[in-house]
PDB file of N, CA and C in Angstrom:
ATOM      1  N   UNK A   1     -18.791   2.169  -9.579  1.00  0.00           N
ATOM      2  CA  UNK A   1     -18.300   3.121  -8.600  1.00  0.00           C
ATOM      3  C   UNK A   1     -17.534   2.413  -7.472  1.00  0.00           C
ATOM      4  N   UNK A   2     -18.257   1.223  -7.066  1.00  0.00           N
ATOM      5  CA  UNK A   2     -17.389   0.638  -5.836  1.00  0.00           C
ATOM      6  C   UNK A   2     -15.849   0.465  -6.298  1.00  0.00           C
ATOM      7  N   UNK A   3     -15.627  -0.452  -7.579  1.00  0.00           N
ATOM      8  CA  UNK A   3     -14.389  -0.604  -7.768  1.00  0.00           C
ATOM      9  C   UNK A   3     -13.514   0.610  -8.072  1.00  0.00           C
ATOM     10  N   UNK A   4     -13.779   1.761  -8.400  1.00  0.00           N
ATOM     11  CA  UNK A   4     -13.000   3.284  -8.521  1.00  0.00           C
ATOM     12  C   UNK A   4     -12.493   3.201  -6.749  1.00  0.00           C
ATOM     13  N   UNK A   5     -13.940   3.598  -6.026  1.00  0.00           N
ATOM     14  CA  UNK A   5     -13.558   3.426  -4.571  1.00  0.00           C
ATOM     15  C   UNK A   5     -12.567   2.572  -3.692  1.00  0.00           C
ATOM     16  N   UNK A   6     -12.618   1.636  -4.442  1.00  0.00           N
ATOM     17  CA  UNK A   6     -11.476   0.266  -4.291  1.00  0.00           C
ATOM     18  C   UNK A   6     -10.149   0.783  -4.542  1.00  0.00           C
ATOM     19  N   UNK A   7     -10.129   0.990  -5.543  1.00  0.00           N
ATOM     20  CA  UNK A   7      -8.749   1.535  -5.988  1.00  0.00           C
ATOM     21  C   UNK A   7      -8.310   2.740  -5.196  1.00  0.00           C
ATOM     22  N   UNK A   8      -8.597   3.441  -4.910  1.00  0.00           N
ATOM     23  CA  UNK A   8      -8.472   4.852  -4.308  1.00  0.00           C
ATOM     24  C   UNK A   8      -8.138   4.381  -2.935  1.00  0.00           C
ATOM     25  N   UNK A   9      -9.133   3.446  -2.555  1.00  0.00           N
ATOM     26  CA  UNK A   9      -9.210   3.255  -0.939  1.00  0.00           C
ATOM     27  C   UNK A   9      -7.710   2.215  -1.131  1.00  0.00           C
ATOM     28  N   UNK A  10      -6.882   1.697  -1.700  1.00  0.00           N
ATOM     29  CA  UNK A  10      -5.852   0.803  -2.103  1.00  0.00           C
ATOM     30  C   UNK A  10      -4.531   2.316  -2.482  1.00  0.00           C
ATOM     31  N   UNK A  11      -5.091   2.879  -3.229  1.00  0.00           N
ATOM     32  CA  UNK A  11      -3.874   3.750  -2.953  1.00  0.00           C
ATOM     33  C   UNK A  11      -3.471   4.487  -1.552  1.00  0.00           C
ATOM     34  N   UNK A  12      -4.220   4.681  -1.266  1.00  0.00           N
ATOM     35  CA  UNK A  12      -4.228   5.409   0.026  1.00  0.00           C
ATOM     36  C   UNK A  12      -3.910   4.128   1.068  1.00  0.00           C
ATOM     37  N   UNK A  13      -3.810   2.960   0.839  1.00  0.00           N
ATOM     38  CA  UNK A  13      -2.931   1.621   1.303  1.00  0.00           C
ATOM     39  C   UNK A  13      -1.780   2.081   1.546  1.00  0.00           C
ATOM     40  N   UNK A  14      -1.636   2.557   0.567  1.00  0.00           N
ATOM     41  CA  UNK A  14      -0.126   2.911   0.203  1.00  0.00           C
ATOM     42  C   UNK A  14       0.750   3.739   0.767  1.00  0.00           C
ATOM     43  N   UNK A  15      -0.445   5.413   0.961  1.00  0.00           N
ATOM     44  CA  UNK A  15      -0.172   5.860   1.668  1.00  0.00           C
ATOM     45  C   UNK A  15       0.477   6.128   3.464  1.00  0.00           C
ATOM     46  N   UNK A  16      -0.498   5.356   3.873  1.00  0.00           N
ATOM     47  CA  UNK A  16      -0.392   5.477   5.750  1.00  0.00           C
ATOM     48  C   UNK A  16       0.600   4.350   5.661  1.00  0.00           C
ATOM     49  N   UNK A  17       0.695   3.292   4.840  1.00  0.00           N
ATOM     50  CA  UNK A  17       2.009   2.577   4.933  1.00  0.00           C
ATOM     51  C   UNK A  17       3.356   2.766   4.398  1.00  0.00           C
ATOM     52  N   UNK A  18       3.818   4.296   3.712  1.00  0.00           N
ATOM     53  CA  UNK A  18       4.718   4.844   3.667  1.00  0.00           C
ATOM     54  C   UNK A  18       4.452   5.840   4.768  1.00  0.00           C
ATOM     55  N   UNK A  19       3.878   6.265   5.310  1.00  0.00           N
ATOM     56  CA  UNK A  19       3.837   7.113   6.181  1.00  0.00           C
ATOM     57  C   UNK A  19       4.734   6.697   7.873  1.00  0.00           C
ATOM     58  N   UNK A  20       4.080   5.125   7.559  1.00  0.00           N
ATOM     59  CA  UNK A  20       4.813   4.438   9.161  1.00  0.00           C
ATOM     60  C   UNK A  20       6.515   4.271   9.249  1.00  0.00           C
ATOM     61  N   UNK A  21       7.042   5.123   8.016  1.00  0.00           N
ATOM     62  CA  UNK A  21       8.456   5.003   7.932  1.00  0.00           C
ATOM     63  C   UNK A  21       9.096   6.469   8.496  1.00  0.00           C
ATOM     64  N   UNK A  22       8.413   7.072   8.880  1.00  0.00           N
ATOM     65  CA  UNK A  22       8.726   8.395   9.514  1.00  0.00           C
ATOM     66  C   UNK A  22       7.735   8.525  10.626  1.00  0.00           C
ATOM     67  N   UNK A  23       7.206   7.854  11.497  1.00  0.00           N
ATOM     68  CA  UNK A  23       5.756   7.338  12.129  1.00  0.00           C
ATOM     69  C   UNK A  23       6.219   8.551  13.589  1.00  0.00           C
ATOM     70  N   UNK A  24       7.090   9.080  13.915  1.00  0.00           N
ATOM     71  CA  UNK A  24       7.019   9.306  15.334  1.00  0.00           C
ATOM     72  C   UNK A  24       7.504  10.947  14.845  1.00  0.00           C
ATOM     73  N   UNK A  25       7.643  11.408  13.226  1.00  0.00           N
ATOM     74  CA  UNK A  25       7.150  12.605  13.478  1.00  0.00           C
ATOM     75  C   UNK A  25       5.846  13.018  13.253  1.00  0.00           C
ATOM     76  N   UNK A  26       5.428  14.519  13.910  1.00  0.00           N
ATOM     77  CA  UNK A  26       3.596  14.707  13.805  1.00  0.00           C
ATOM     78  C   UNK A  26       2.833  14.730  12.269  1.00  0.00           C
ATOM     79  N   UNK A  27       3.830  14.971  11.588  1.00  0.00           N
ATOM     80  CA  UNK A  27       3.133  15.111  10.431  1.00  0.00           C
ATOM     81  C   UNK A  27       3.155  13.638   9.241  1.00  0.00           C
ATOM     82  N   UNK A  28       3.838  12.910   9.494  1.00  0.00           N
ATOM     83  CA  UNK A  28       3.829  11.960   9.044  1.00  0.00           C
ATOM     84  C   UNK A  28       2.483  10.845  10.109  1.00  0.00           C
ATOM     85  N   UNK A  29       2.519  10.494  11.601  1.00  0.00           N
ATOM     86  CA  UNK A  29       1.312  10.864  12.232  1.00  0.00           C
ATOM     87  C   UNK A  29       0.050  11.057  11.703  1.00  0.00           C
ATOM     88  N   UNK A  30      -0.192  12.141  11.636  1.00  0.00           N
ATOM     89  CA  UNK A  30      -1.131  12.623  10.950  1.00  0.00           C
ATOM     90  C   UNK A  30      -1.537  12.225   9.346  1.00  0.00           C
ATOM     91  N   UNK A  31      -0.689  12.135   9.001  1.00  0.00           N
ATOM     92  CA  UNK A  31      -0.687  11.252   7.248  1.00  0.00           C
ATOM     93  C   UNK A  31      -1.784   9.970   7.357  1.00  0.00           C
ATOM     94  N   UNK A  32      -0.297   9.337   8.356  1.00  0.00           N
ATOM     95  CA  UNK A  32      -1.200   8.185   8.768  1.00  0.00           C
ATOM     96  C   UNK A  32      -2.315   7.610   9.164  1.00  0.00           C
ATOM     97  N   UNK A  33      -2.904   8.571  10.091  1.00  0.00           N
ATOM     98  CA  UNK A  33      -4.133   8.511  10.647  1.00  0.00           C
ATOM     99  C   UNK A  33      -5.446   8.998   9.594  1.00  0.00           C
ATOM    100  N   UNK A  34      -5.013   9.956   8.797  1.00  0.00           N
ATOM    101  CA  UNK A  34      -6.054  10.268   8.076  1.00  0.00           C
ATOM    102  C   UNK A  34      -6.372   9.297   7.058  1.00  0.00           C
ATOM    103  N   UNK A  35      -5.266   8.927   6.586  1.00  0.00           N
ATOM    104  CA  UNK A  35      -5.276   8.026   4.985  1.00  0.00           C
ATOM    105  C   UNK A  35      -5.833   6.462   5.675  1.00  0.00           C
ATOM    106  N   UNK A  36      -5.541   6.029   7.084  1.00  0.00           N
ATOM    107  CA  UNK A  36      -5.847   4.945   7.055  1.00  0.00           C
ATOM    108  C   UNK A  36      -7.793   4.777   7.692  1.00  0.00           C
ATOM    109  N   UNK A  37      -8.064   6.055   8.136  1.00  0.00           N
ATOM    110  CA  UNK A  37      -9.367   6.305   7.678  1.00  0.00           C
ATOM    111  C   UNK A  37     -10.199   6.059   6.931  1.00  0.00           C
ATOM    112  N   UNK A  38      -9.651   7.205   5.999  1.00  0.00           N
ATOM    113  CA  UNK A  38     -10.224   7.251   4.584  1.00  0.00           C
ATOM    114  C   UNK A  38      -9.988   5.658   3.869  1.00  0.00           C
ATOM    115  N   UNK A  39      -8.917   5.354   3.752  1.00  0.00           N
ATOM    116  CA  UNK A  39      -8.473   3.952   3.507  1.00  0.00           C
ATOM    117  C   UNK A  39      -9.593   2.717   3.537  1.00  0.00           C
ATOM    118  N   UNK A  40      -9.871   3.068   4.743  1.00  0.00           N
ATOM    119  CA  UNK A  40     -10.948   1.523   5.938  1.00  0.00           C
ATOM    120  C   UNK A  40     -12.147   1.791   5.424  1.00  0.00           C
ATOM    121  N   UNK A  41     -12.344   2.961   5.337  1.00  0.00           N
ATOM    122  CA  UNK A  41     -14.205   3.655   5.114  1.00  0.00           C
ATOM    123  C   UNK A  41     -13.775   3.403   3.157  1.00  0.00           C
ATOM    124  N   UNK A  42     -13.486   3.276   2.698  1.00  0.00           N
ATOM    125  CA  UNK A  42     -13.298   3.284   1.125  1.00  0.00           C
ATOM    126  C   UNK A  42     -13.476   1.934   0.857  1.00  0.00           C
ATOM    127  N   UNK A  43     -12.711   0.916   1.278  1.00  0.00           N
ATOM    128  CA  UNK A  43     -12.336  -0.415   1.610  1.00  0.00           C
ATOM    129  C   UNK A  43     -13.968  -0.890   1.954  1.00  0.00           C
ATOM    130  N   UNK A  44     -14.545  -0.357   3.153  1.00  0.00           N
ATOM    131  CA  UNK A  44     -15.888  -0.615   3.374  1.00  0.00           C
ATOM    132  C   UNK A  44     -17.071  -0.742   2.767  1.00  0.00           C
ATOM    133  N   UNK A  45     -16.854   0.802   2.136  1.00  0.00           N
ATOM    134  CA  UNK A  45     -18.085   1.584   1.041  1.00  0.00           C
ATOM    135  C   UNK A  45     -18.074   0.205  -0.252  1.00  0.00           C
ATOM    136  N   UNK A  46     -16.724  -0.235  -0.668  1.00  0.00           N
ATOM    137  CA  UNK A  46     -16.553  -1.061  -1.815  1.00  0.00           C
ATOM    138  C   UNK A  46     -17.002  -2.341  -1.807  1.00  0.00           C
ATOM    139  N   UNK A  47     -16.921  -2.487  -0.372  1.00  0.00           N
ATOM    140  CA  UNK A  47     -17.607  -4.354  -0.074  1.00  0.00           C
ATOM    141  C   UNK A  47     -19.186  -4.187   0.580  1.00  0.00           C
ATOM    142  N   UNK A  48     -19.526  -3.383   0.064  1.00  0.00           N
ATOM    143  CA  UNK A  48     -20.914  -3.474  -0.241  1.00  0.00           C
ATOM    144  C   UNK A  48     -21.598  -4.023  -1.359  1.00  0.00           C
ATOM    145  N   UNK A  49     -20.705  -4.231  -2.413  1.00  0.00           N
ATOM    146  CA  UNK A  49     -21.092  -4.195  -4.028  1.00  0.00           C
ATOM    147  C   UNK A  49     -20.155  -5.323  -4.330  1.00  0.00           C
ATOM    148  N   UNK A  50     -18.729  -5.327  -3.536  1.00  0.00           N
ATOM    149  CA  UNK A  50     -17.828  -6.236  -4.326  1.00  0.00           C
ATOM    150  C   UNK A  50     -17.874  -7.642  -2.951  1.00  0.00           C
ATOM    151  N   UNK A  51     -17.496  -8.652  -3.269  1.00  0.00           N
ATOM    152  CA  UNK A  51     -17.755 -10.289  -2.830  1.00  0.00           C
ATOM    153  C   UNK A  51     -16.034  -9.639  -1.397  1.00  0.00           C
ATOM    154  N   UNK A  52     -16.750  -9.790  -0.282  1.00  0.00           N
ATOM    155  CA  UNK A  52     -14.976  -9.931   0.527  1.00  0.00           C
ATOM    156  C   UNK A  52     -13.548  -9.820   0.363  1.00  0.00           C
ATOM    157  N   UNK A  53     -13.673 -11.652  -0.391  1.00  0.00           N
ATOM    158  CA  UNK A  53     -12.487 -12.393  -0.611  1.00  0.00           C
ATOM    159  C   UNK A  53     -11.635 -11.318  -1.687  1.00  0.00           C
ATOM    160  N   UNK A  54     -12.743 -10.814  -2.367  1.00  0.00           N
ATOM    161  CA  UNK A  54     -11.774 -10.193  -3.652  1.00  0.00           C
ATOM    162  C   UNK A  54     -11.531  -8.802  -3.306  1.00  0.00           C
ATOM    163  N   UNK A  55     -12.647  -8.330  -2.962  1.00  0.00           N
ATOM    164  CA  UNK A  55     -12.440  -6.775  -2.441  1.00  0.00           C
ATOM    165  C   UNK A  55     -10.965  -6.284  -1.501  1.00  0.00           C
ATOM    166  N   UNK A  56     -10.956  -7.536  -0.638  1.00  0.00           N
ATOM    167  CA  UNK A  56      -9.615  -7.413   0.361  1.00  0.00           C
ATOM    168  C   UNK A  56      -8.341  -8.041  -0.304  1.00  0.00           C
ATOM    169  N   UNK A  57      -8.624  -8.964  -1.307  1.00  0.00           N
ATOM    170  CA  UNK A  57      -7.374  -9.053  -1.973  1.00  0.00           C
ATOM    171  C   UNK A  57      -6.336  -7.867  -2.890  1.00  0.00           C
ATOM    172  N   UNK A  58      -7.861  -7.713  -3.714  1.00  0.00           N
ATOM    173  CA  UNK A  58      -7.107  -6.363  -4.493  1.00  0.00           C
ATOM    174  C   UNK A  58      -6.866  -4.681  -3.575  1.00  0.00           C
ATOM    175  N   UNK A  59      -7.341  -4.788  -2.417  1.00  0.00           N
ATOM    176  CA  UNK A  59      -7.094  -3.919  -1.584  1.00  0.00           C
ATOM    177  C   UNK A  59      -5.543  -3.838  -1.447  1.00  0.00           C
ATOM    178  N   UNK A  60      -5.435  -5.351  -0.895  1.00  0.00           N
ATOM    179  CA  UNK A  60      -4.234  -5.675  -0.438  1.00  0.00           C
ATOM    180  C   UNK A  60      -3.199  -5.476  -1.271  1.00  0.00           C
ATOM    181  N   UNK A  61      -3.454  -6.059  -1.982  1.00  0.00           N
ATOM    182  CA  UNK A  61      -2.231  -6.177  -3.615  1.00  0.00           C
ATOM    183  C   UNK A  61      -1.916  -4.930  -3.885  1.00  0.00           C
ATOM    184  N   UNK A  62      -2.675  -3.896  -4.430  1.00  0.00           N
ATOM    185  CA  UNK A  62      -2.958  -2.375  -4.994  1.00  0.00           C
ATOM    186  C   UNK A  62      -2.042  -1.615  -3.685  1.00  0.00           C
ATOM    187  N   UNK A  63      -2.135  -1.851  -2.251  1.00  0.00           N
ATOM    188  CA  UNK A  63      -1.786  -1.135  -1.226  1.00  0.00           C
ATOM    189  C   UNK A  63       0.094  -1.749  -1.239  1.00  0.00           C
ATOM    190  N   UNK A  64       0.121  -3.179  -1.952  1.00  0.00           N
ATOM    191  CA  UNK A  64       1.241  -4.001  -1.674  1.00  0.00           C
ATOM    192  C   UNK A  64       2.201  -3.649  -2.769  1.00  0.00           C
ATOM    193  N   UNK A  65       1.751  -3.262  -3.725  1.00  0.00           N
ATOM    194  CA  UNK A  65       2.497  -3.133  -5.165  1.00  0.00           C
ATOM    195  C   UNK A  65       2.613  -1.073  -5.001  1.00  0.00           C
ATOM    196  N   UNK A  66       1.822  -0.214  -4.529  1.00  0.00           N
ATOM    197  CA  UNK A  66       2.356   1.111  -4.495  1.00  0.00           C
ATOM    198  C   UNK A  66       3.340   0.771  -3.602  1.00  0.00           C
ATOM    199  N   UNK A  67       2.995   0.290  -2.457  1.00  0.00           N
ATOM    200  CA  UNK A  67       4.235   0.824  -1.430  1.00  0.00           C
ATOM    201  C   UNK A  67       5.227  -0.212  -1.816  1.00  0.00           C
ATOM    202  N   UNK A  68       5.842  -1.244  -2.957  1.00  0.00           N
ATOM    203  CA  UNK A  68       6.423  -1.444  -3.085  1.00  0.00           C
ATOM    204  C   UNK A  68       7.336  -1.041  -4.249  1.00  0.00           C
ATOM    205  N   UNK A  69       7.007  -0.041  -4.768  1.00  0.00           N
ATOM    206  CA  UNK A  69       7.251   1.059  -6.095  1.00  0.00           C
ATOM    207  C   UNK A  69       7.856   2.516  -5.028  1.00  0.00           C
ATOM    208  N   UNK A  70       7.240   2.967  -4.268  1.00  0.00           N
ATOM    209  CA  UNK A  70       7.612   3.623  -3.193  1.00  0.00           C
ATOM    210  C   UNK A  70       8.864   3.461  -2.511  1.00  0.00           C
ATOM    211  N   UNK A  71       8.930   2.400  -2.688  1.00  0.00           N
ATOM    212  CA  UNK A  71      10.167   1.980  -1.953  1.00  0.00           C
ATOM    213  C   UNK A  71      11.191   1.758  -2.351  1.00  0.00           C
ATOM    214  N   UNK A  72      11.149   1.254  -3.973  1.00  0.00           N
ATOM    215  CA  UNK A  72      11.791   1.142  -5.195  1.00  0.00           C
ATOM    216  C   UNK A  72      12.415   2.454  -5.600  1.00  0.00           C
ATOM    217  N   UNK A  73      11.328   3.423  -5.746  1.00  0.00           N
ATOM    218  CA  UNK A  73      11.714   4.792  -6.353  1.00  0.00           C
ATOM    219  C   UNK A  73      12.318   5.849  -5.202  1.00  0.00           C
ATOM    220  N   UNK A  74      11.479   5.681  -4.020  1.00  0.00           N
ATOM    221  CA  UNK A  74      12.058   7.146  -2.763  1.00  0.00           C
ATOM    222  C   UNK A  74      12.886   6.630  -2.043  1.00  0.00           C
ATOM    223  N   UNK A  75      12.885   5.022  -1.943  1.00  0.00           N
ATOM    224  CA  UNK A  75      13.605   4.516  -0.862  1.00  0.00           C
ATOM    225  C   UNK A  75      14.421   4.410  -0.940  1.00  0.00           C
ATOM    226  N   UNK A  76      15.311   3.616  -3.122  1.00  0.00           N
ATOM    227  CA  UNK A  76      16.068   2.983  -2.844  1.00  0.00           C
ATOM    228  C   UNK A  76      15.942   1.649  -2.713  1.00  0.00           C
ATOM    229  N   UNK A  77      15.046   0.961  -2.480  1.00  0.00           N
ATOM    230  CA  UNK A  77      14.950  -0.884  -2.259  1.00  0.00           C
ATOM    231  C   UNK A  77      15.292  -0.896  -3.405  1.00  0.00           C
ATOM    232  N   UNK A  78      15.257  -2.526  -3.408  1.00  0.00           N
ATOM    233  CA  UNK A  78      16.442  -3.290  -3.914  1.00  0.00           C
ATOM    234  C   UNK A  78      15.404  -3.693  -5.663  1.00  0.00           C
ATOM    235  N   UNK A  79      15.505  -3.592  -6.680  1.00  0.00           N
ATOM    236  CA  UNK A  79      14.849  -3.681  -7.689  1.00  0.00           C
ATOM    237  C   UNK A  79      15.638  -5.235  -8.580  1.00  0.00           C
ATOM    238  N   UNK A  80      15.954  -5.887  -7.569  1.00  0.00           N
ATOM    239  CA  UNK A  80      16.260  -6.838  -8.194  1.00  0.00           C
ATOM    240  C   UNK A  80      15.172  -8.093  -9.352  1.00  0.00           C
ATOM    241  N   UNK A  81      15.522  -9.112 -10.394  1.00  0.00           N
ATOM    242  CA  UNK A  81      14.816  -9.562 -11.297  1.00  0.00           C
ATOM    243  C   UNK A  81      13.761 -10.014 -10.482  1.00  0.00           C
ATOM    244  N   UNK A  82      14.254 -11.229  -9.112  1.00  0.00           N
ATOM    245  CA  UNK A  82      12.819 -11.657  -8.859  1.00  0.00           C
ATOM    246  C   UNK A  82      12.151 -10.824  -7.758  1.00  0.00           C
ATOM    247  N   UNK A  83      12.514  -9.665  -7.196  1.00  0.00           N
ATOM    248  CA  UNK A  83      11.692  -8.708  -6.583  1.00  0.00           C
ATOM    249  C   UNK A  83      10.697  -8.154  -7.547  1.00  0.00           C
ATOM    250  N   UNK A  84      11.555  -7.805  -8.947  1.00  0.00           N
ATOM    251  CA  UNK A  84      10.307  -7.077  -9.820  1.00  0.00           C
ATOM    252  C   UNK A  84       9.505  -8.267 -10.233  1.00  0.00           C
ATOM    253  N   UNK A  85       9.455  -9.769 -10.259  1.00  0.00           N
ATOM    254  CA  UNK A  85       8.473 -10.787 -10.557  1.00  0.00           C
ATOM    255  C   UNK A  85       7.533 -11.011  -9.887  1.00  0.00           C
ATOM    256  N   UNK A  86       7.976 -10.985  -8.592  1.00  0.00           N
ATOM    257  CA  UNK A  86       7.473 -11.328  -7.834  1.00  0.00           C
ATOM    258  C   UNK A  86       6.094 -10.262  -7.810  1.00  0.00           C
ATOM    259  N   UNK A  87       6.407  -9.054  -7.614  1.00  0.00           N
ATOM    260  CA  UNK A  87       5.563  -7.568  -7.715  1.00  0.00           C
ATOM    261  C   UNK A  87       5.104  -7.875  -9.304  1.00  0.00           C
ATOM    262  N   UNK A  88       5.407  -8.647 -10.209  1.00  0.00           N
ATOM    263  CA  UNK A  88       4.421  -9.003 -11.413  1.00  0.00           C
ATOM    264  C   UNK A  88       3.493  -9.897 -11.470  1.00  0.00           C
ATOM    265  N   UNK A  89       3.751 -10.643 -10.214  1.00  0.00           N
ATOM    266  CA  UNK A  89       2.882 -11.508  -9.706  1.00  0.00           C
ATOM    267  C   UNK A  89       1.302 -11.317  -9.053  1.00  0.00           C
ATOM    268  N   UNK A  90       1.903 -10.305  -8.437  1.00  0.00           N
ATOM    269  CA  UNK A  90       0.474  -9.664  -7.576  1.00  0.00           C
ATOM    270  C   UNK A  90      -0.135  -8.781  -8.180  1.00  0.00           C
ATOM    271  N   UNK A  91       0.285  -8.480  -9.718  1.00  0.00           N
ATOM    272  CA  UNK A  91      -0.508  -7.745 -10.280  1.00  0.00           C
ATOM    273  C   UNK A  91      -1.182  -8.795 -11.236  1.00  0.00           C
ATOM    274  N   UNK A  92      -0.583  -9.263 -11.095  1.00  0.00           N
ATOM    275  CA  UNK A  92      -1.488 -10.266 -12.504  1.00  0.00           C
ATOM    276  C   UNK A  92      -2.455 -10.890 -11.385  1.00  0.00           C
ATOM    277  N   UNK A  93      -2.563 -11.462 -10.400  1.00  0.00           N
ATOM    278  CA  UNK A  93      -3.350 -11.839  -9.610  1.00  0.00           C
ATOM    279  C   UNK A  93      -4.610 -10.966  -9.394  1.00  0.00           C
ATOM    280  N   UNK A  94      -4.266  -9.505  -9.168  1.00  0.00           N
ATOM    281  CA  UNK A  94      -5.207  -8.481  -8.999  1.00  0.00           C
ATOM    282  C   UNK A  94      -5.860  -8.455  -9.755  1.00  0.00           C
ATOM    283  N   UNK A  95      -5.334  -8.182 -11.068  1.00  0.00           N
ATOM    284  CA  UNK A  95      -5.829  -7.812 -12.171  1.00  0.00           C
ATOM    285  C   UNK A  95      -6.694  -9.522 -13.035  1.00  0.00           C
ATOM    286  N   UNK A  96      -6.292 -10.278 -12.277  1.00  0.00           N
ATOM    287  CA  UNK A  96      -7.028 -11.502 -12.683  1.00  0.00           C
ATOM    288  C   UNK A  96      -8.673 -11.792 -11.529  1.00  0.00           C
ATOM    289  N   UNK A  97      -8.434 -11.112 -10.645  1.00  0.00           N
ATOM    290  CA  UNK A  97      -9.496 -10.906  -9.863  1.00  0.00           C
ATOM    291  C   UNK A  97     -10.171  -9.970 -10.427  1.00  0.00           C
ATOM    292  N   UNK A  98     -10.302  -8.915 -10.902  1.00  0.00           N
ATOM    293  CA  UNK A  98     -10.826  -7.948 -11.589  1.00  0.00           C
ATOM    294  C   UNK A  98     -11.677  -8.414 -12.127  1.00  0.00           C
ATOM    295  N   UNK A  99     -11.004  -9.522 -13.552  1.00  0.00           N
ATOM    296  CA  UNK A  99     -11.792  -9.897 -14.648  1.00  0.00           C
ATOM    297  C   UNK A  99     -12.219 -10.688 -14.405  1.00  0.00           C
ATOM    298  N   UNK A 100     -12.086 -11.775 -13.463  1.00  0.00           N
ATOM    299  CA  UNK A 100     -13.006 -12.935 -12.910  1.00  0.00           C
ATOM    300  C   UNK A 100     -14.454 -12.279 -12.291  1.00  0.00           C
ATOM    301  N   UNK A 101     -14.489 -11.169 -11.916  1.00  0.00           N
ATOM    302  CA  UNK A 101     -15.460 -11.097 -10.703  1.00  0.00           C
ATOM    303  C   UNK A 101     -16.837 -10.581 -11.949  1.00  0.00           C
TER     304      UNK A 101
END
């Protein structure tokens, strides 16, 4: 269960940090504030069960790789070869923390 929570609490990474790209209207605001809530308390609930180092990595990564697909797909960023490697990088890292733990 923690690691479901992990993930969820990592998408929602994703969230309040696409949200800070429209940050000074109320409803984007509000996005923000809720998801990075829910976000912190998810993140929390999960490092009860999961070791720190890894819990906050794959937080990180999972929150680093949506909003960088986000940005790819709504934004427009730049989808160049070693942008998409680089973003293959931090998944294999994640996903190598996974199976290590």
């Amino acid at each position: 269960m923690s690691w479901l929570v992990l993930i969820l609490s990592g998408i929602l990474e994703t969230v309040w940090a696409a949200a800070l790209k429209g940050f000074f209207k109320p409803a984007s605001v509000v996005t923000f504030a809720v998801a990075l809530v829910l976000s912190m308390s998810g993140l929390a609930y999960a490092l009860r069960e999961i070791p720190l180092g890894t819990g906050y990595a794959v937080w990180v990564g999972i929150g680093t790789i949506g909003t960088a697909l986000y940005g790819l797909v709504a934004l427009g960023d730049s989808a160049s070869a070693a942008r998409l490697t680089c973003l293959g990088l931090i998944v294999a890292g994640v996903v190598g923390l996974k199976l290590l733990h």
